[in-house]
Protein backbone atom coordinates (compact mmCIF):
# COMPACT_ATOMS: atom_id res chain seq x y z
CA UNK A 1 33.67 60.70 14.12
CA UNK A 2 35.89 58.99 11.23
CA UNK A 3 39.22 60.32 12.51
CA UNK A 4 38.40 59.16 16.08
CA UNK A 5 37.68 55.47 14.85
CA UNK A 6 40.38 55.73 12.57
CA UNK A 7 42.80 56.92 15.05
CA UNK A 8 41.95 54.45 17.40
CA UNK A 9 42.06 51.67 14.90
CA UNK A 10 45.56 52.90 14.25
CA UNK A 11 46.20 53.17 17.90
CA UNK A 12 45.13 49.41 18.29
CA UNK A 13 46.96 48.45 15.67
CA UNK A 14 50.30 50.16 17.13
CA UNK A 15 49.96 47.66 20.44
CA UNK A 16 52.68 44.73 20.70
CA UNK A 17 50.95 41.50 20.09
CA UNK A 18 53.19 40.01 22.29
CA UNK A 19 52.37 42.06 25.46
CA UNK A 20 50.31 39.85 27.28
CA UNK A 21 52.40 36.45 26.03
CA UNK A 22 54.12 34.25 28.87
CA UNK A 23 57.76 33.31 29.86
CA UNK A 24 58.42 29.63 30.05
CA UNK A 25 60.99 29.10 32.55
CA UNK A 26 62.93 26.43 34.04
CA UNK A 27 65.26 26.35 37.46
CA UNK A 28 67.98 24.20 37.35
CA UNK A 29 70.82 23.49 40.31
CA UNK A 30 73.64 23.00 37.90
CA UNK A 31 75.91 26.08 37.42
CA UNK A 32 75.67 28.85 34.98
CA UNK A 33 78.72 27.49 32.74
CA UNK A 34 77.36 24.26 32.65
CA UNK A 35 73.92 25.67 31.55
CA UNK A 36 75.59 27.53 29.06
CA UNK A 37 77.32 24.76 27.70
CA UNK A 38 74.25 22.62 27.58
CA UNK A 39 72.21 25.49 26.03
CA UNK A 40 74.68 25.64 23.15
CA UNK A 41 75.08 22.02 22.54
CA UNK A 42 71.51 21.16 22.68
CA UNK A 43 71.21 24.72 19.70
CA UNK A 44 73.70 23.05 17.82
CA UNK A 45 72.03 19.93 17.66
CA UNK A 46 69.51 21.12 16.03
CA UNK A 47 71.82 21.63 13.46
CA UNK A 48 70.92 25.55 13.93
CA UNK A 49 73.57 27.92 14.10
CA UNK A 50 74.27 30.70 17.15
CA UNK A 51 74.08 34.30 15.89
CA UNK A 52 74.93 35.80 18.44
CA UNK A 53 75.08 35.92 22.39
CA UNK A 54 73.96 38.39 24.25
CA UNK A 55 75.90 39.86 27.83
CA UNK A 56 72.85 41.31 29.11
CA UNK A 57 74.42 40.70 32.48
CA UNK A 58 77.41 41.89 31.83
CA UNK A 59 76.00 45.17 30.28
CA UNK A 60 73.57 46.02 33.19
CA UNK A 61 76.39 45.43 35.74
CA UNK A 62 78.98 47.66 33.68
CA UNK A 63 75.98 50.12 33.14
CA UNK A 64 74.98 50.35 36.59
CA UNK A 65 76.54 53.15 38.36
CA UNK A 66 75.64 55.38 34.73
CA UNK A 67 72.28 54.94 35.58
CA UNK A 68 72.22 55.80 38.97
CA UNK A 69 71.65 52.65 39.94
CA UNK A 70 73.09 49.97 43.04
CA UNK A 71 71.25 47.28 42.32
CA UNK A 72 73.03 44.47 41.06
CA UNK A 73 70.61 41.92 39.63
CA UNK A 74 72.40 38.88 37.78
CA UNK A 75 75.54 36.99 38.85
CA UNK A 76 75.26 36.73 35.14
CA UNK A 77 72.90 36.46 32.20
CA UNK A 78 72.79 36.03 28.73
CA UNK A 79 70.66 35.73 25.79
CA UNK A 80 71.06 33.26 22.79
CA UNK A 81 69.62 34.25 19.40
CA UNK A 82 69.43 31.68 16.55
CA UNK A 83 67.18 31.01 13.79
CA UNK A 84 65.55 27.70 12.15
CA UNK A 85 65.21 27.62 8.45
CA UNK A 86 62.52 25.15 8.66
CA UNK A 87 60.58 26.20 11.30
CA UNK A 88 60.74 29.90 10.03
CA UNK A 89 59.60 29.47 6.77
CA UNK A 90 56.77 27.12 8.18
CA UNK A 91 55.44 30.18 10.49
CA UNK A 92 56.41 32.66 7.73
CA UNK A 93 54.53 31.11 5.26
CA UNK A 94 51.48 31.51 7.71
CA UNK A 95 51.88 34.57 8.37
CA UNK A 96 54.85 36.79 6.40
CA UNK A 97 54.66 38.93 9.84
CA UNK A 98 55.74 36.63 11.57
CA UNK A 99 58.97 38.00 10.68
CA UNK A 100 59.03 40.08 13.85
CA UNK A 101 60.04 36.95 15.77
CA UNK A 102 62.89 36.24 14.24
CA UNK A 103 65.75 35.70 15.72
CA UNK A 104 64.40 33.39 18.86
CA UNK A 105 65.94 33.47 22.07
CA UNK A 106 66.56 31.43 24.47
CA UNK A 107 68.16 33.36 28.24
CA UNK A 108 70.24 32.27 30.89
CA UNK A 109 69.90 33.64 34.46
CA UNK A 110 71.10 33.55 38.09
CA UNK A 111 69.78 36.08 39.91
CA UNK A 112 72.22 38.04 42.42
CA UNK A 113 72.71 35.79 45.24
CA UNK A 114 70.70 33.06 44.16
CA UNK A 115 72.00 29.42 44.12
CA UNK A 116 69.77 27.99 41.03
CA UNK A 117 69.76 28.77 37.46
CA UNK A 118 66.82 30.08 35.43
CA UNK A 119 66.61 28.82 31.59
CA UNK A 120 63.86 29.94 29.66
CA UNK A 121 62.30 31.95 26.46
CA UNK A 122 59.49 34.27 25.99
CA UNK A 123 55.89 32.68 24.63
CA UNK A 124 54.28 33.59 21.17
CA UNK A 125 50.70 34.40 19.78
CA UNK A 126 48.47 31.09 20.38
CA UNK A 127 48.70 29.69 16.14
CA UNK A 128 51.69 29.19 13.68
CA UNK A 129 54.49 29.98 16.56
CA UNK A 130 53.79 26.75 18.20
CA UNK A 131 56.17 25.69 16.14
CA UNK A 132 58.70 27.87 17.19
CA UNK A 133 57.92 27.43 20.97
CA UNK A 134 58.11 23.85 20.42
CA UNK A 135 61.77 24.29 19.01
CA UNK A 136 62.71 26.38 22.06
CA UNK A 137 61.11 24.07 25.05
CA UNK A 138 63.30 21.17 23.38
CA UNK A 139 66.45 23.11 23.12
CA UNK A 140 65.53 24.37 26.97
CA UNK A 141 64.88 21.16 28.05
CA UNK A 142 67.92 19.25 26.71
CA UNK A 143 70.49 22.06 27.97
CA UNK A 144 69.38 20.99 30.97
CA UNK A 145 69.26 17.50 30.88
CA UNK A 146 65.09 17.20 31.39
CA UNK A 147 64.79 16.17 27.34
């Protein structure tokens, strides 16, 4: 009876505790450049610093046929990761595993055939990453000029 609690303990303990967290999203009219360039202004004035930029796009379009697959789903999309100093440490020191969160992201969509732009990042445990989600709806916001 101890290895089946213990095991399922374990088995709990192996879930994502972001699985059932939301996407905030935001549709915007302007173009995907000018998005982009909004989205990495409004990062920088934060005085935060891009680590990288992710094609994902680009990647599932080049990757397609490999997979077996025709669907084209982006006329592109990317993903921004960057980190706060501040606002880490503040939900680190809450919780040291909060570490899993770093880098943040903010993404960058347009859908195949779609006329609007999607902006947005995923949502984080209900606590110390309300921080962190308050960061990201600002730097969301202001890329697209609803700061």
């Amino acid at each position: 009876m101890r290895k089946t609690l213990a095991a399922a303990a374990l088995a709990a303990c192996a879930l994502p505790a972001f699985a059932d967290e939301d996407i905030v999203t935001y549709e915007t009219d302007m173009s995907f450049g000018d998005v982009a360039f909004g989205l990495e202004n409004a990062i920088l004035d934060e005085g935060l610093v891009i680590d990288h930029v992710s094609d994902v796009g680009g990647m599932l379009s080049r990757t397609r046929a490999d997979v077996g697959s025709e669907v084209e789903l982006y006329e592109a999309a990317e993903a921004y990761g960057f980190c706060s100093a501040s606002v880490s440490r503040e939900v680190m020191e809450a919780d040291p595993m909060n570490i899993a969160y770093c880098p943040y992201h903010v993404f960058i969509m347009q859908e195949a055939g779609a006329e609007t732009v999607t902006i947005g990042y995923r949502g984080y445990p209900d606590g110390p990453m309300d921080a962190v989600e308050e960061m990201l709806d600002g730097i969301a916001r202001a890329a697209i000029g609803r700061d």
